[in-house]
Protein backbone atom coordinates (compact mmCIF):
# COMPACT_ATOMS: atom_id res chain seq x y z
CA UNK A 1 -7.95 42.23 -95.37
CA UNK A 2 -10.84 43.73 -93.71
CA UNK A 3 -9.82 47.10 -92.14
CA UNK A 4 -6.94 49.52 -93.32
CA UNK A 5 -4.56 49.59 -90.69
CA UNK A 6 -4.01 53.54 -89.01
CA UNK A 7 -0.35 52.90 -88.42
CA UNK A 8 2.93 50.62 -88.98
CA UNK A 9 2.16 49.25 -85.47
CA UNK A 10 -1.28 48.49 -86.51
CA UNK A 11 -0.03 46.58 -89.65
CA UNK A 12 2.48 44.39 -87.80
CA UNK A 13 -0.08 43.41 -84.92
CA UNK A 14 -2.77 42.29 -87.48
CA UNK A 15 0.71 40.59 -89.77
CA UNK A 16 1.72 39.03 -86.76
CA UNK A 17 -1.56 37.94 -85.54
CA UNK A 18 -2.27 36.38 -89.29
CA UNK A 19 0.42 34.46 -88.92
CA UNK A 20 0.55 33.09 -85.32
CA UNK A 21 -3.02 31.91 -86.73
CA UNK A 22 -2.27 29.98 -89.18
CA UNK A 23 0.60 28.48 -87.36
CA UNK A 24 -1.19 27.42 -84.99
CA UNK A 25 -3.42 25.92 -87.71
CA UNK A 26 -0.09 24.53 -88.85
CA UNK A 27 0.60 22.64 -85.67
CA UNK A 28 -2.78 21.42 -85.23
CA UNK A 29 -2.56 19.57 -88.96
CA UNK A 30 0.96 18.25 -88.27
CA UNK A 31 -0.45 16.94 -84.31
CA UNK A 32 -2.68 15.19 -86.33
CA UNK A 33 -0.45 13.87 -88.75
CA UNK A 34 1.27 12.15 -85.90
CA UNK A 35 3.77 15.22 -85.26
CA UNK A 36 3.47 16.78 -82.39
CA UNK A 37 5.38 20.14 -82.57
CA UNK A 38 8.30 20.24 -79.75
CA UNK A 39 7.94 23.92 -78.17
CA UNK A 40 6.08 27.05 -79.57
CA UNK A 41 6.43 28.29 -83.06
CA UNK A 42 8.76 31.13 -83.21
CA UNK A 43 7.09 34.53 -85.31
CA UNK A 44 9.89 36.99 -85.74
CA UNK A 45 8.72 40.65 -85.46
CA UNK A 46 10.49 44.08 -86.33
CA UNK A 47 8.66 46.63 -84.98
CA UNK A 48 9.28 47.14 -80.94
CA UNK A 49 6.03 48.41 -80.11
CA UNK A 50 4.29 45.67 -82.04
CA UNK A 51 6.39 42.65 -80.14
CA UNK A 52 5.49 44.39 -76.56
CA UNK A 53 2.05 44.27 -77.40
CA UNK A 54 1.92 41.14 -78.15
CA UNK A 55 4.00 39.76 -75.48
CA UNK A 56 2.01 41.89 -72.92
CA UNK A 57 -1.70 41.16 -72.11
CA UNK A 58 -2.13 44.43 -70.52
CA UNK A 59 -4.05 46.86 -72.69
CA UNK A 60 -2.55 50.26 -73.49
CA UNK A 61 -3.18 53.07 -74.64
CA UNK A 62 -1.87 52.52 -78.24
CA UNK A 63 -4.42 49.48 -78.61
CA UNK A 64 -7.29 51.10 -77.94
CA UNK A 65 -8.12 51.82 -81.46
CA UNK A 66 -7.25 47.98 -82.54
CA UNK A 67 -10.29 45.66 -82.93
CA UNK A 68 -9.88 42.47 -80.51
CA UNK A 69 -9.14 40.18 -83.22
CA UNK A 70 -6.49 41.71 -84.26
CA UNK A 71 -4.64 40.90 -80.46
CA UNK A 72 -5.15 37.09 -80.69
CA UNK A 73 -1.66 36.94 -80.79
CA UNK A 74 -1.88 37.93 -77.57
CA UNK A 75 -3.60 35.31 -76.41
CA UNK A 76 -1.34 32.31 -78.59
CA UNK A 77 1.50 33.97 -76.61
CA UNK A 78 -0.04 33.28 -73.61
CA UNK A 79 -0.96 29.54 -74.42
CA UNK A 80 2.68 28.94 -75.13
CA UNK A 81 1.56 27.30 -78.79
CA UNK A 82 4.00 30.78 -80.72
CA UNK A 83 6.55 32.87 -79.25
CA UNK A 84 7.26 36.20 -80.32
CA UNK A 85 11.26 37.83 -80.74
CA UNK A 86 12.80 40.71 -82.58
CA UNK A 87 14.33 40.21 -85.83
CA UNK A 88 16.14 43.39 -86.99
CA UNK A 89 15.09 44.64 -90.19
CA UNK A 90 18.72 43.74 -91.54
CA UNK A 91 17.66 40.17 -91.11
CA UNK A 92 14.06 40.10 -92.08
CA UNK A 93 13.90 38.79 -95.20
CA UNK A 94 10.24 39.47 -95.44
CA UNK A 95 11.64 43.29 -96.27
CA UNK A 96 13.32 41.16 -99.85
CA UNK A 97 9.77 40.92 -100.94
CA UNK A 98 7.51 43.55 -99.68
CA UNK A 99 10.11 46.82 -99.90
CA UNK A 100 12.00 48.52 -102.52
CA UNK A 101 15.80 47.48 -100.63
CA UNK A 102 19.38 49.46 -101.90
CA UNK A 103 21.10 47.13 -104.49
CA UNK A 104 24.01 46.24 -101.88
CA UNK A 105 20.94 44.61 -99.18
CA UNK A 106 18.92 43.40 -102.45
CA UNK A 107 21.77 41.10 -103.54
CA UNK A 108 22.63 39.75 -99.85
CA UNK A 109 18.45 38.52 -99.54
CA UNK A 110 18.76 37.12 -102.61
CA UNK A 111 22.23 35.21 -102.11
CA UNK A 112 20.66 33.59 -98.86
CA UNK A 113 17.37 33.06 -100.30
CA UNK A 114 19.01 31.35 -103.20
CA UNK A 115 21.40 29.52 -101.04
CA UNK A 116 24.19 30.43 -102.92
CA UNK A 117 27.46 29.79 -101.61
CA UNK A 118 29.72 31.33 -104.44
């Protein structure tokens, strides 16, 4: 990483922008494989502020401080190639491996992640 994000906002933008790059790296390799992706990749978000931003080319006030690389997602939006939604943080099962999660929401990640039906 080459900056230290000022906020949680921050963090998702530059997250979200990371990986609507390399899906759209992603796509390209399959295209050239001889599959070409039907309809935008989907990059699931859960912070509000962060998915307006990036569904929003209008600049405002709480991107000022954000360097311009860090909106490309912005701009994938735009092209149609990724599409941006909310996933609640119930749901988000990157929170399984990045936070410390009660034992209750622990064990339900893991279940699904596992695929275990029992």
């Amino acid at each position: 990483q080459g900056h230290t994000s000022l906020s949680t906002f921050e963090a998702e933008i530059s997250a979200g922008t990371l990986a609507a790059c390399e899906a759209v790296h992603l796509r390209s390799l399959l295209a050239s494989l001889g599959y070409k992706p039907k309809g935008p990749t989907i990059i699931k978000i859960d912070n509000t502020a962060a998915l307006r931003v990036a569904e929003d080319p209008v600049m405002h006030d709480k991107t000022k401080h954000i360097l311009r690389k860090e909106l490309k997602i912005r701009e994938l939006v735009e092209s149609g190639e990724v599409k941006v939604e909310y996933v609640e943080s119930l749901k988000n099962f990157a929170d399984f491996f990045t936070k410390p999660l009660p034992r209750k929401e622990f064990e339900s990640f893991r279940k699904e992640i596992m695929n275990d039906t029992a």
